[in-house]
Protein backbone atom coordinates (compact mmCIF):
# COMPACT_ATOMS: atom_id res chain seq x y z
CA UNK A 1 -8.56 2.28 25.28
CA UNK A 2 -10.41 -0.21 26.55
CA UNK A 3 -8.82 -3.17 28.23
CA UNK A 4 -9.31 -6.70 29.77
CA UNK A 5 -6.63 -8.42 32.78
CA UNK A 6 -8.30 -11.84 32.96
CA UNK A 7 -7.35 -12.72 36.61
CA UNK A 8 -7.65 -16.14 38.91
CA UNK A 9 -6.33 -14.28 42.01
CA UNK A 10 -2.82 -15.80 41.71
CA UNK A 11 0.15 -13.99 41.99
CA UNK A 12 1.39 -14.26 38.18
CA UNK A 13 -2.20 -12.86 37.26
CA UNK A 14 -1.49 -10.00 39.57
CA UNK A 15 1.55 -9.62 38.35
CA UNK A 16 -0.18 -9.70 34.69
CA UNK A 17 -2.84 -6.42 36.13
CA UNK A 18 0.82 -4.22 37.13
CA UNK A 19 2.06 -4.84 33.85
CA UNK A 20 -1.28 -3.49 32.14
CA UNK A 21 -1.25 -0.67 34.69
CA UNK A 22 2.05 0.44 33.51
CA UNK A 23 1.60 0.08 29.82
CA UNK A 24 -1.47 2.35 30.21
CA UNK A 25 0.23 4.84 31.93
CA UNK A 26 -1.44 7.95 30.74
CA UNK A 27 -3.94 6.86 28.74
CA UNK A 28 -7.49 7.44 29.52
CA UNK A 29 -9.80 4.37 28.91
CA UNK A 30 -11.55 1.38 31.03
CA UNK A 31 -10.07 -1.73 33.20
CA UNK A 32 -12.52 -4.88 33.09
CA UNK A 33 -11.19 -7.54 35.67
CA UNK A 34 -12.74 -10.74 34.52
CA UNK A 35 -12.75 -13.94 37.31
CA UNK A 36 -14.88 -16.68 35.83
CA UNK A 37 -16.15 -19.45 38.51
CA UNK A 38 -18.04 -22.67 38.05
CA UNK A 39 -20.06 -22.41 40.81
CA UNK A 40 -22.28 -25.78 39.62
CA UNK A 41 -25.42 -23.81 40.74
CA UNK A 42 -27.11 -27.61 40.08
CA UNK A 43 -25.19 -29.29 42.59
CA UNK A 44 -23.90 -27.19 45.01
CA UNK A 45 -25.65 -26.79 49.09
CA UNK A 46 -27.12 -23.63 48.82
CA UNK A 47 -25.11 -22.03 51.89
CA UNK A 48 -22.15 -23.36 50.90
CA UNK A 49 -22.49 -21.52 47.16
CA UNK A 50 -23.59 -18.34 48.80
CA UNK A 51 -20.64 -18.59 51.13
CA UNK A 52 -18.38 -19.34 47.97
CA UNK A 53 -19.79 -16.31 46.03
CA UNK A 54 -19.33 -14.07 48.34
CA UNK A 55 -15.48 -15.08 48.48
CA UNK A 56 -15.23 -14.78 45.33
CA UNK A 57 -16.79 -11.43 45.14
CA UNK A 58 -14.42 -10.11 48.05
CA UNK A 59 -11.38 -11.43 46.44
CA UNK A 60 -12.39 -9.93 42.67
CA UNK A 61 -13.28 -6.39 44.55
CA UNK A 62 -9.95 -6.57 46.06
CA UNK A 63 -8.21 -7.15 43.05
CA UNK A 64 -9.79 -3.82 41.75
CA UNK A 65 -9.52 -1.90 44.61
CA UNK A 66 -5.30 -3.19 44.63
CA UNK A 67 -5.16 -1.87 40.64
CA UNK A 68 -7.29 1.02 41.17
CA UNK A 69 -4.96 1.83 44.23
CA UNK A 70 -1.58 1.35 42.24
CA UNK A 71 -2.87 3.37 39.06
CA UNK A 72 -1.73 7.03 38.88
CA UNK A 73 -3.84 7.82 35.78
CA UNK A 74 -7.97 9.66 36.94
CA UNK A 75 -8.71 9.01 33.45
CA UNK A 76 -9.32 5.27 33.36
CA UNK A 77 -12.36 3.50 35.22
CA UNK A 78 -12.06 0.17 36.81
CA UNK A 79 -14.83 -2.48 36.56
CA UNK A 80 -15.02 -6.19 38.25
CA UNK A 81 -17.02 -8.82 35.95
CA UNK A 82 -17.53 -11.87 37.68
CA UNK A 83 -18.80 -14.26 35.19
CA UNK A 84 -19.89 -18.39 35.68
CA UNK A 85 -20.03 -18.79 32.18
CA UNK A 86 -17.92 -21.33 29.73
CA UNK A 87 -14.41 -19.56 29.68
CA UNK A 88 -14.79 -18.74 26.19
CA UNK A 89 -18.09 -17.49 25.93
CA UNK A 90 -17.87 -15.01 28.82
CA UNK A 91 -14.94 -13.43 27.15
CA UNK A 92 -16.32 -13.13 23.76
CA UNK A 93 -19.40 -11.35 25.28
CA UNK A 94 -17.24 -9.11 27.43
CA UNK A 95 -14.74 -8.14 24.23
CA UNK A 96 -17.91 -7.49 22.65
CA UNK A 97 -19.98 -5.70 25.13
CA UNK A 98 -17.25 -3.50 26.37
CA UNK A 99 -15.41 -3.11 22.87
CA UNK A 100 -11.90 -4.33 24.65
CA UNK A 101 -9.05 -3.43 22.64
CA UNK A 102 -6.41 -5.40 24.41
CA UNK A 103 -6.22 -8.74 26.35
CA UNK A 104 -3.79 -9.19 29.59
CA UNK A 105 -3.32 -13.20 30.38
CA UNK A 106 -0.87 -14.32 33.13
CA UNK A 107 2.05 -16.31 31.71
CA UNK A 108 2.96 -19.19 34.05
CA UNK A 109 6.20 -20.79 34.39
CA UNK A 110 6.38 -24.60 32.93
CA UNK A 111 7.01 -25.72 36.82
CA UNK A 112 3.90 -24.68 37.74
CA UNK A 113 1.72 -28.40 37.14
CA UNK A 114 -1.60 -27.35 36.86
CA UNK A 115 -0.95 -23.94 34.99
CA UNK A 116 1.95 -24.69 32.61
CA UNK A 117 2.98 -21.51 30.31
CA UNK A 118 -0.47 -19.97 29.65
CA UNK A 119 -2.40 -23.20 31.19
CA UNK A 120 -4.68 -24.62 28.94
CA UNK A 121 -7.45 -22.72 29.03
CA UNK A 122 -5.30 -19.35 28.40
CA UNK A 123 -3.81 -21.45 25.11
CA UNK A 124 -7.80 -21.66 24.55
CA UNK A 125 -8.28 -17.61 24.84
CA UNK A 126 -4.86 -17.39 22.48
CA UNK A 127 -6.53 -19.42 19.38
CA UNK A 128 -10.47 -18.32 19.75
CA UNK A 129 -10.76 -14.83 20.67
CA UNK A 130 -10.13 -12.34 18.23
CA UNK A 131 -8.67 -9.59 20.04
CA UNK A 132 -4.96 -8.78 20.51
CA UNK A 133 -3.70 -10.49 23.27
CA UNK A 134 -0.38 -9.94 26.13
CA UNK A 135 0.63 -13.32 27.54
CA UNK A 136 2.73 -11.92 30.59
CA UNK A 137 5.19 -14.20 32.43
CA UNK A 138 5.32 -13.77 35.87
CA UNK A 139 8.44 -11.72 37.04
CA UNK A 140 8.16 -9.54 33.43
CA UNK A 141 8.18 -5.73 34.57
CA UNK A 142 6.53 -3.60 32.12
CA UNK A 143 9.60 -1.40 29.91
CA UNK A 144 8.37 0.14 26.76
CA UNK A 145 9.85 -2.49 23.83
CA UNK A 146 13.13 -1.75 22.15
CA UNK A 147 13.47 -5.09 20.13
CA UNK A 148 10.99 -7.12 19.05
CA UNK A 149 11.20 -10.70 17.18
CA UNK A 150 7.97 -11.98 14.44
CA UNK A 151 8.44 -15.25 13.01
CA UNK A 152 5.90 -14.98 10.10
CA UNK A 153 4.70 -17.96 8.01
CA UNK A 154 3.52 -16.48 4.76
CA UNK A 155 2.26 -19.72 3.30
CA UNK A 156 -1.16 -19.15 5.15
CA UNK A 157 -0.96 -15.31 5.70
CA UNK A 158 -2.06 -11.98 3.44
CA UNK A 159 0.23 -9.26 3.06
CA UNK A 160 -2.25 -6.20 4.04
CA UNK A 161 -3.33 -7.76 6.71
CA UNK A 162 0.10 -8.62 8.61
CA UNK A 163 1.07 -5.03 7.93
CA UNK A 164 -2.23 -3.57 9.38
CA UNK A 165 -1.65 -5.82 12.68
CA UNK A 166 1.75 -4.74 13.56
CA UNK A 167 0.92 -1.20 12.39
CA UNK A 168 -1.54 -0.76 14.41
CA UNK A 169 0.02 -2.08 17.63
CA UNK A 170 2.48 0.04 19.70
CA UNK A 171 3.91 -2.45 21.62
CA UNK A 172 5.67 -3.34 18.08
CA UNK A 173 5.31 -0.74 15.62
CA UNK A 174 7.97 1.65 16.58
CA UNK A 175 10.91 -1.15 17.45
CA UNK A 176 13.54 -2.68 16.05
CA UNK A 177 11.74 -5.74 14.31
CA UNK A 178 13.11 -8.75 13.86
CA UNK A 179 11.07 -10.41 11.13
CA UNK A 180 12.06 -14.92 11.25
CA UNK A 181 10.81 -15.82 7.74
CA UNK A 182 9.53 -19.87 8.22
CA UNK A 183 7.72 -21.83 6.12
CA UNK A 184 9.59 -20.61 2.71
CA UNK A 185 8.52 -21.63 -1.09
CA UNK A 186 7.51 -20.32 -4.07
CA UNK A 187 4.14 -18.72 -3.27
CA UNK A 188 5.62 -17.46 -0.05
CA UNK A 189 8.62 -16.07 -1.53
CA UNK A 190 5.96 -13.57 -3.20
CA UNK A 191 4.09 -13.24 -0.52
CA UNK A 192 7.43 -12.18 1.40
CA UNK A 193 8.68 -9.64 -0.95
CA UNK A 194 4.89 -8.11 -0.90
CA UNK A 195 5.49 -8.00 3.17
CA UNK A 196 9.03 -6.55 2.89
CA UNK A 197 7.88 -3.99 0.81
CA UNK A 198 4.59 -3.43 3.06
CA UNK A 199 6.28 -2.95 6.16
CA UNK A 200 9.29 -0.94 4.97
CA UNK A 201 6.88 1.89 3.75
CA UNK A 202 4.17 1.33 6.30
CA UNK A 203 6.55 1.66 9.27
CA UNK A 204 9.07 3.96 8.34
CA UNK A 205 10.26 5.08 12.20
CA UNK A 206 10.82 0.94 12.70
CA UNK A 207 14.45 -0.78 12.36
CA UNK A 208 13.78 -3.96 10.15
CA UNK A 209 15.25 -6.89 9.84
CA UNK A 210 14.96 -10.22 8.39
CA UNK A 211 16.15 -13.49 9.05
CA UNK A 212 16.10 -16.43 7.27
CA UNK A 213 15.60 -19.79 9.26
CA UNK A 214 14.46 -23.21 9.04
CA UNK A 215 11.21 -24.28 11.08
CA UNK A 216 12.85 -26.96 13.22
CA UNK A 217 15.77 -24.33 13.57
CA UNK A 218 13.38 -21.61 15.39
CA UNK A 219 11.42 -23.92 18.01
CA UNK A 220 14.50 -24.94 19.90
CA UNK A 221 15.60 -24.52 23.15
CA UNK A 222 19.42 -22.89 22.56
CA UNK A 223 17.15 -20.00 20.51
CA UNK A 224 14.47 -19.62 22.95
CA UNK A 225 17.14 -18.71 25.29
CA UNK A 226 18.94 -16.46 22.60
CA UNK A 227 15.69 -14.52 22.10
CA UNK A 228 15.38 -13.70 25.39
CA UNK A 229 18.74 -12.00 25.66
CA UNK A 230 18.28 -10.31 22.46
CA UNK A 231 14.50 -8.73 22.38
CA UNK A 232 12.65 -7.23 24.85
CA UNK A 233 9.04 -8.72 23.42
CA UNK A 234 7.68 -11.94 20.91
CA UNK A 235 5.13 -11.36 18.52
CA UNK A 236 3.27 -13.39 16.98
CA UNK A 237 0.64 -13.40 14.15
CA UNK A 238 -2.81 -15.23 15.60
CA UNK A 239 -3.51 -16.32 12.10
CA UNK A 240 0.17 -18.21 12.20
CA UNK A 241 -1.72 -21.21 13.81
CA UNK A 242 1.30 -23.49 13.72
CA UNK A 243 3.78 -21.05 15.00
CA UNK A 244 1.30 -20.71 18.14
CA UNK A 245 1.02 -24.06 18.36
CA UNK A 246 5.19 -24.90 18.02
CA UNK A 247 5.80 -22.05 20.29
CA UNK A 248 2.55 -21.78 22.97
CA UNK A 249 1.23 -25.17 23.08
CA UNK A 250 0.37 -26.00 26.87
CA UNK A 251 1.76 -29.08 26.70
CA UNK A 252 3.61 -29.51 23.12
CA UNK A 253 4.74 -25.79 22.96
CA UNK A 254 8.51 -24.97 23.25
CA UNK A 255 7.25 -22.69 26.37
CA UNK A 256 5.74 -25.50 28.35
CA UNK A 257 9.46 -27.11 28.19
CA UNK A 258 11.63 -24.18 28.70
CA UNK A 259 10.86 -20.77 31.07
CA UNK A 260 10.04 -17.85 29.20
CA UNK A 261 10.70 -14.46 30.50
CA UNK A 262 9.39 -12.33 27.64
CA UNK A 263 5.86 -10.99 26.99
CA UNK A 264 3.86 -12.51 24.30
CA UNK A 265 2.00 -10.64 22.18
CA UNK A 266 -0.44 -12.30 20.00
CA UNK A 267 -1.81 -10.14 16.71
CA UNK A 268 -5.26 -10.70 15.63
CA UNK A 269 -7.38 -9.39 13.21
């Protein structure tokens, strides 16, 4: 497996590189630690950038050296990328060029100003790269999932494909899934049964279960709170662009106005 911790040297990335390190426990595979500066090579006194650089470098090698340190597993390789490309671009090419199966993104807490919930440049990584995705709050501690919650809105989503996403992830497939139906009508009433019926036979070691709610009913505070006691992980489909946006939103999201302790995980295709 081949994985990415996207890391700005702060302490809830750091936290977001233990949390990989633990759900790769015994798996062989690659770490890529991505930092990406603006070092405005146009503008900047050429001392000072070299002096900056080499800062930057030092602090990104001892990020590695600190996860290559805490990892118990000889089978994974650790790599430092150190990129001054547009946020977006430089991960695309590294997803790409190192065929990364999994995304780790620091979660911050709404209090922190400048970074609320995934700041708004992680929100950014959520809705353009195609790659599964963990959005990891800050004081989460990595236990293998029990319960799991996935509010689905089948108005804009096909049934193979929702079953192929959460069948092919482990941090999902083999809990107790809570499936919130939003977004009901007549064309996603079929698409529902279809889903039902997909996931029942598709993940036959998983507890299912379904709820029925209404859309303003789900992005509320009183439930946020709820889920947290309840589940031990939110997923959602990447697809479900208005669920991510009602639930992730840096600044409109239900997470930006209440503290989430849970780990996010975002399905793409």
């Amino acid at each position: 497996m081949n994985v990415l911790i996207l890391t700005d040297f702060s302490e809830v990335s750091e936290n977001a590189g233990k949390y990989a390190l633990d759900y790769l426990a015994g798996r062989p595979g690659n770490i890529y630690v991505l930092n990406i500066q603006d070092f405005n090579f146009s503008k900047s006194n050429g001392k000072a950038l070299e002096k900056q650089m080499l800062h930057i470098s030092a602090e990104l090698h001892k990020t590695v050296e600190m996860l290559k340190n805490l990892s118990k597993n000889r089978n994974q390789g650790f790599h430092s990328i150190l990129s001054s490309d547009y946020l977006i671009n430089a991960i695309r090419k590294c997803v790409t060029e190192k065929k990364i199966d999994l995304i780790f993104i620091g979660a911050a807490s709404r209090d922190v100003r400048h970074h609320p919930i995934l700041g708004n440049h992680a929100y950014e990584v959520v809705r353009k790269i195609k790659c599964n995705i963990v959005a990891v709050p800050a004081k989460s501690v990595y236990q293998k999932p029990k319960t799991s919650i996935l509010p689905i809105d089948y108005s804009v989503l096909f049934q193979e494909k929702v079953l192929n996403l959460v069948n092919n992830c482990d941090f999902v497939r083999d809990t107790h899934i809570t499936v919130v139906e939003i977004n009901k009508g007549t064309s996603g009433e079929l698409k529902k049964e279809l889903v039902q019926y997909g996931l029942a036979k598709k993940l036959p070691e998983a507890t299912l279960h379904y709820m029925d709610i209404k859309d303003s009913d789900f992005f509320n505070r009183d439930l946020l709170f709820e889920i947290q006691d309840k589940f031990d992980i939110i997923a959602i489909i990447g697809k479900n662009l208005d669920v991510c946006d009602k639930l992730l939103h840096a600044r409109y999201g239900l997470c930006a106005k209440v503290d989430n302790a849970l780990p996010i995980l975002v399905l793409h295709e």
